[in-house]
Protein backbone atom coordinates (compact mmCIF):
# COMPACT_ATOMS: atom_id res chain seq x y z
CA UNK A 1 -9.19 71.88 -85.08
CA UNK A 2 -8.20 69.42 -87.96
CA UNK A 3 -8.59 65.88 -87.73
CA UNK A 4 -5.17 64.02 -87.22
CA UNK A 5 -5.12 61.04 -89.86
CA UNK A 6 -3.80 58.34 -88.10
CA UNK A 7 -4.62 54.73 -87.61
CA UNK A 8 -3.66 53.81 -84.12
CA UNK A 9 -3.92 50.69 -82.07
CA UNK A 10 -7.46 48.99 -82.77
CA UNK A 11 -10.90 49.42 -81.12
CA UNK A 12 -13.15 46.97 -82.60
CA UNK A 13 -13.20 44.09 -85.30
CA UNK A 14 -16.65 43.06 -86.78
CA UNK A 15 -17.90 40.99 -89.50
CA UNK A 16 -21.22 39.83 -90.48
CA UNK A 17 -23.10 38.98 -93.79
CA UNK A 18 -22.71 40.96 -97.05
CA UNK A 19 -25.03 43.21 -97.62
CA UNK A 20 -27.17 43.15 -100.38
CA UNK A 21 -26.38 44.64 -104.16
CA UNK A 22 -22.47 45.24 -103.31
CA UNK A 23 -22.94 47.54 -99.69
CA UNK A 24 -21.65 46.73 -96.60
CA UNK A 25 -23.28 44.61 -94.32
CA UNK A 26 -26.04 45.71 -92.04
CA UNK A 27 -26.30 43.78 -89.00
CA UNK A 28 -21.71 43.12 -87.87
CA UNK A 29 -20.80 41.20 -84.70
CA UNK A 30 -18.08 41.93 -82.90
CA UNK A 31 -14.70 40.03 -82.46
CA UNK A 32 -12.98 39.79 -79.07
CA UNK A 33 -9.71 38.97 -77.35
CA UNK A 34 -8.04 40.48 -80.42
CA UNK A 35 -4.69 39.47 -79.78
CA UNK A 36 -2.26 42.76 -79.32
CA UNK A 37 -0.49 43.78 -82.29
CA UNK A 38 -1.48 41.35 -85.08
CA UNK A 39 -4.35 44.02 -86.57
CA UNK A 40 -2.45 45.01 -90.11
CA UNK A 41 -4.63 46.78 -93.13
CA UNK A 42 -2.43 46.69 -95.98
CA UNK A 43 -2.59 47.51 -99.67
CA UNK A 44 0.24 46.13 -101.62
CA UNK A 45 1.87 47.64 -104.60
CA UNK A 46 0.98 46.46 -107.90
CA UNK A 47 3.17 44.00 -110.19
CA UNK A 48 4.44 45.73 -112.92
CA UNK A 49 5.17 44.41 -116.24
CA UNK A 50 8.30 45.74 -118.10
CA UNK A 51 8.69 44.64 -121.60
CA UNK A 52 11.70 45.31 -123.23
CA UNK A 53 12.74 44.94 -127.15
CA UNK A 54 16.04 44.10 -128.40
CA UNK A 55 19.06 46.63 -128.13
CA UNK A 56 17.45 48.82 -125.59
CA UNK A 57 17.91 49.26 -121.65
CA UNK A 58 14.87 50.55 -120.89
CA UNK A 59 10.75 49.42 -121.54
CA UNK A 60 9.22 49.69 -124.31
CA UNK A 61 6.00 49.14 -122.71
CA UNK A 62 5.26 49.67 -119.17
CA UNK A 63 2.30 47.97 -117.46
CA UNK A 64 0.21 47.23 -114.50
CA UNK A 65 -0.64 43.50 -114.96
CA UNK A 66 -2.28 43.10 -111.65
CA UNK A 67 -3.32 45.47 -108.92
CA UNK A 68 -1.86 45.57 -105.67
CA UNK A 69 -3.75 42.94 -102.92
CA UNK A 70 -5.88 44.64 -100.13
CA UNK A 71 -5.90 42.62 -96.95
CA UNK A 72 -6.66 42.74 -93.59
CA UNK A 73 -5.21 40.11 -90.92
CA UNK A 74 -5.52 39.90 -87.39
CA UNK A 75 -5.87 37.09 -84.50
CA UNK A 76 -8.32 36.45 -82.04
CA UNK A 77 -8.06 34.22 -78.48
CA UNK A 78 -11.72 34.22 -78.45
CA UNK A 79 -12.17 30.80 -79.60
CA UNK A 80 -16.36 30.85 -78.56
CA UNK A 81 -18.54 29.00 -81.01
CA UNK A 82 -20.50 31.79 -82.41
CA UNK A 83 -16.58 33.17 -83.73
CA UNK A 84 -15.92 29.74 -85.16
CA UNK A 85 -19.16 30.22 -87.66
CA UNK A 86 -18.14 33.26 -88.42
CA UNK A 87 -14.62 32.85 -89.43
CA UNK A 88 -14.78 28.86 -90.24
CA UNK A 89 -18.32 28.26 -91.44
CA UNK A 90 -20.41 25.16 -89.97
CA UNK A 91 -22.74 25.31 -87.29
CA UNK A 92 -22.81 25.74 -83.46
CA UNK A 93 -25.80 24.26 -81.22
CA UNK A 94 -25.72 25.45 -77.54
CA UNK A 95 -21.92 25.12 -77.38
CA UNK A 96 -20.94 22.76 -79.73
CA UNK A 97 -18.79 23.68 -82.86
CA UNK A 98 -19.60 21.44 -86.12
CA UNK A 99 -17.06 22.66 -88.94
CA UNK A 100 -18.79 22.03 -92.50
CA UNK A 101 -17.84 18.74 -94.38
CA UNK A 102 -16.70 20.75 -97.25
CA UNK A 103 -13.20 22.51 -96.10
CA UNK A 104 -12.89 24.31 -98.90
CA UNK A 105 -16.29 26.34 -98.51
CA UNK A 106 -15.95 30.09 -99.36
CA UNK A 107 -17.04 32.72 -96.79
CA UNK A 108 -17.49 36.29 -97.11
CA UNK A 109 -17.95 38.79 -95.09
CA UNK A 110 -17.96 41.78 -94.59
CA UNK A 111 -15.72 43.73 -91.98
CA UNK A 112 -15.58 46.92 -90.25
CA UNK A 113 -12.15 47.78 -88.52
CA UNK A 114 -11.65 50.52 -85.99
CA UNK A 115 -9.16 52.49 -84.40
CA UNK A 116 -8.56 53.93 -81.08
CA UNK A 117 -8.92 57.75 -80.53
CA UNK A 118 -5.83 59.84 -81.47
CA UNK A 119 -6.23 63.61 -80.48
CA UNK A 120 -9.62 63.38 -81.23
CA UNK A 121 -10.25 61.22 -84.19
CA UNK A 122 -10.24 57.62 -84.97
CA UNK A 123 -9.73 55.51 -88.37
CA UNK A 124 -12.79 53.37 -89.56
CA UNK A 125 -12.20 50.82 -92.60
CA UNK A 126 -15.02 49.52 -93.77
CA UNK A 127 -14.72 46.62 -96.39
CA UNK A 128 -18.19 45.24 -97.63
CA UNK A 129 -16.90 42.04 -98.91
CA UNK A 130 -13.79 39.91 -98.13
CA UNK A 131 -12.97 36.32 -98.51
CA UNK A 132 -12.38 34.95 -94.90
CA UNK A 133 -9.66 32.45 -94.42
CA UNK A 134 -8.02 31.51 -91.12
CA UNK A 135 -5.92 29.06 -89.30
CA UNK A 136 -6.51 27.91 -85.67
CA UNK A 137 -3.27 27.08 -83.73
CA UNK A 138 -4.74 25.49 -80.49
CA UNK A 139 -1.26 24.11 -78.30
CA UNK A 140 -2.44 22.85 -75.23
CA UNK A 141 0.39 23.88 -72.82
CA UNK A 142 0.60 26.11 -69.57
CA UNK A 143 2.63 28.99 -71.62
CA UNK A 144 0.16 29.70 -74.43
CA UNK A 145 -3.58 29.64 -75.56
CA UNK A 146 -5.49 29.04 -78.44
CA UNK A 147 -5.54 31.73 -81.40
CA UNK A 148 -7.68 31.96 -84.69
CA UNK A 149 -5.34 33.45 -87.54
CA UNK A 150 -7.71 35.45 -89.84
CA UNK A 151 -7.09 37.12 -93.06
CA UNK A 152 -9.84 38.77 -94.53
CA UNK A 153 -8.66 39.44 -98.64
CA UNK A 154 -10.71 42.07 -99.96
CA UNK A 155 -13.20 41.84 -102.95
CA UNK A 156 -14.93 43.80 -105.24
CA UNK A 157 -18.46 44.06 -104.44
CA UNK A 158 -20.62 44.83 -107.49
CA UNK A 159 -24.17 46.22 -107.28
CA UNK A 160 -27.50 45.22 -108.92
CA UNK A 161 -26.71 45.52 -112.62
CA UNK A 162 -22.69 44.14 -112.38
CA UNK A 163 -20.98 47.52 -111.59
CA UNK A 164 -17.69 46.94 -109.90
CA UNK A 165 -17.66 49.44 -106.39
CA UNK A 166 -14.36 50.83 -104.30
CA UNK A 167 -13.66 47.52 -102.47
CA UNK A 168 -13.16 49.55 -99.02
CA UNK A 169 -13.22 52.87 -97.20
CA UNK A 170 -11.39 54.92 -95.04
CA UNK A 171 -13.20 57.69 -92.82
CA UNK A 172 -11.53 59.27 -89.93
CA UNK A 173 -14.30 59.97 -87.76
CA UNK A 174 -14.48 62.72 -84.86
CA UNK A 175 -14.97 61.88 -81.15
């Protein structure tokens, strides 16, 4: 039987370290509590340029000034220390959360995303390097818990010798 191409509902979220000379990172940790539907893999459309000339209607050139941005965003309720590294930077010791000095400290990652089974098959995104940037919203009220806002904003990873590779992939794999 085929494989159904779907992406369905979400399995696992892990990031780790970049791996070395552009590939994706060896050693991922998972990311709990995932809160239900906030998972969302998107590639937007690129921004087109249309110049025009004098007299005319239509373009005389037509361009792609930038790609489309490839992001992936999602929130956890897992607020544990070893998550807060992770996503924020800083340190934990035992069970204490230091965030680094420096707020404006770059982390990448990389991240693996997968589905749930549909008839059989399962998406799996695999993005060696993203910039990590997230928000925690932490209201202290009987109604609601904490939640880490992440957006991962995918990169292009580039090997040994400076060649730009696919900044993600997309495998449907079989049960």
């Amino acid at each position: 039987m085929a494989l159904k191409y779907r992406i369905h509902g979400i399995d696992t979220i892990k990031l780790g370290a970049v791996g070395v000379n552009g590939a994706m990172g060896a050693s991922l940790a998972a990311i709990g509590a995932i809160v239900e539907e906030s998972a969302i893999f998107s590639v937007e459309e690129p921004e087109i340029a249309r110049i025009t000339v004098e007299g005319t209607d239509e373009p005389d050139i037509i361009a792609i000034a930038h790609g489309g941005m490839k992001k992936f965003i999602f929130s956890t309720r897992d607020l544990n220390v070893d998550n807060m590294v992770t996503i924020f930077g800083g340190e934990a010791t035992l069970e204490v959360y230091t965030p680094p000095v420096n707020s404006n400290t770059k982390i990448w990652q990389s991240v693996e995303i997968t589905g749930k089974y549909v008839d059989g098959s399962r998406a799996l995104i695999q993005i060696p390097r993203a910039l990590i940037y997230a928000k925690l919203n932490a209201p202290f009220t009987d109604s609601e818990s904490g939640v880490i806002e992440v957006t991962c904003e995918v990169g292009t990873p580039v090997n040994a010798t400076g060649v730009a590779l696919s900044p993600y992939t997309y495998t449907q794999v079989a049960e």
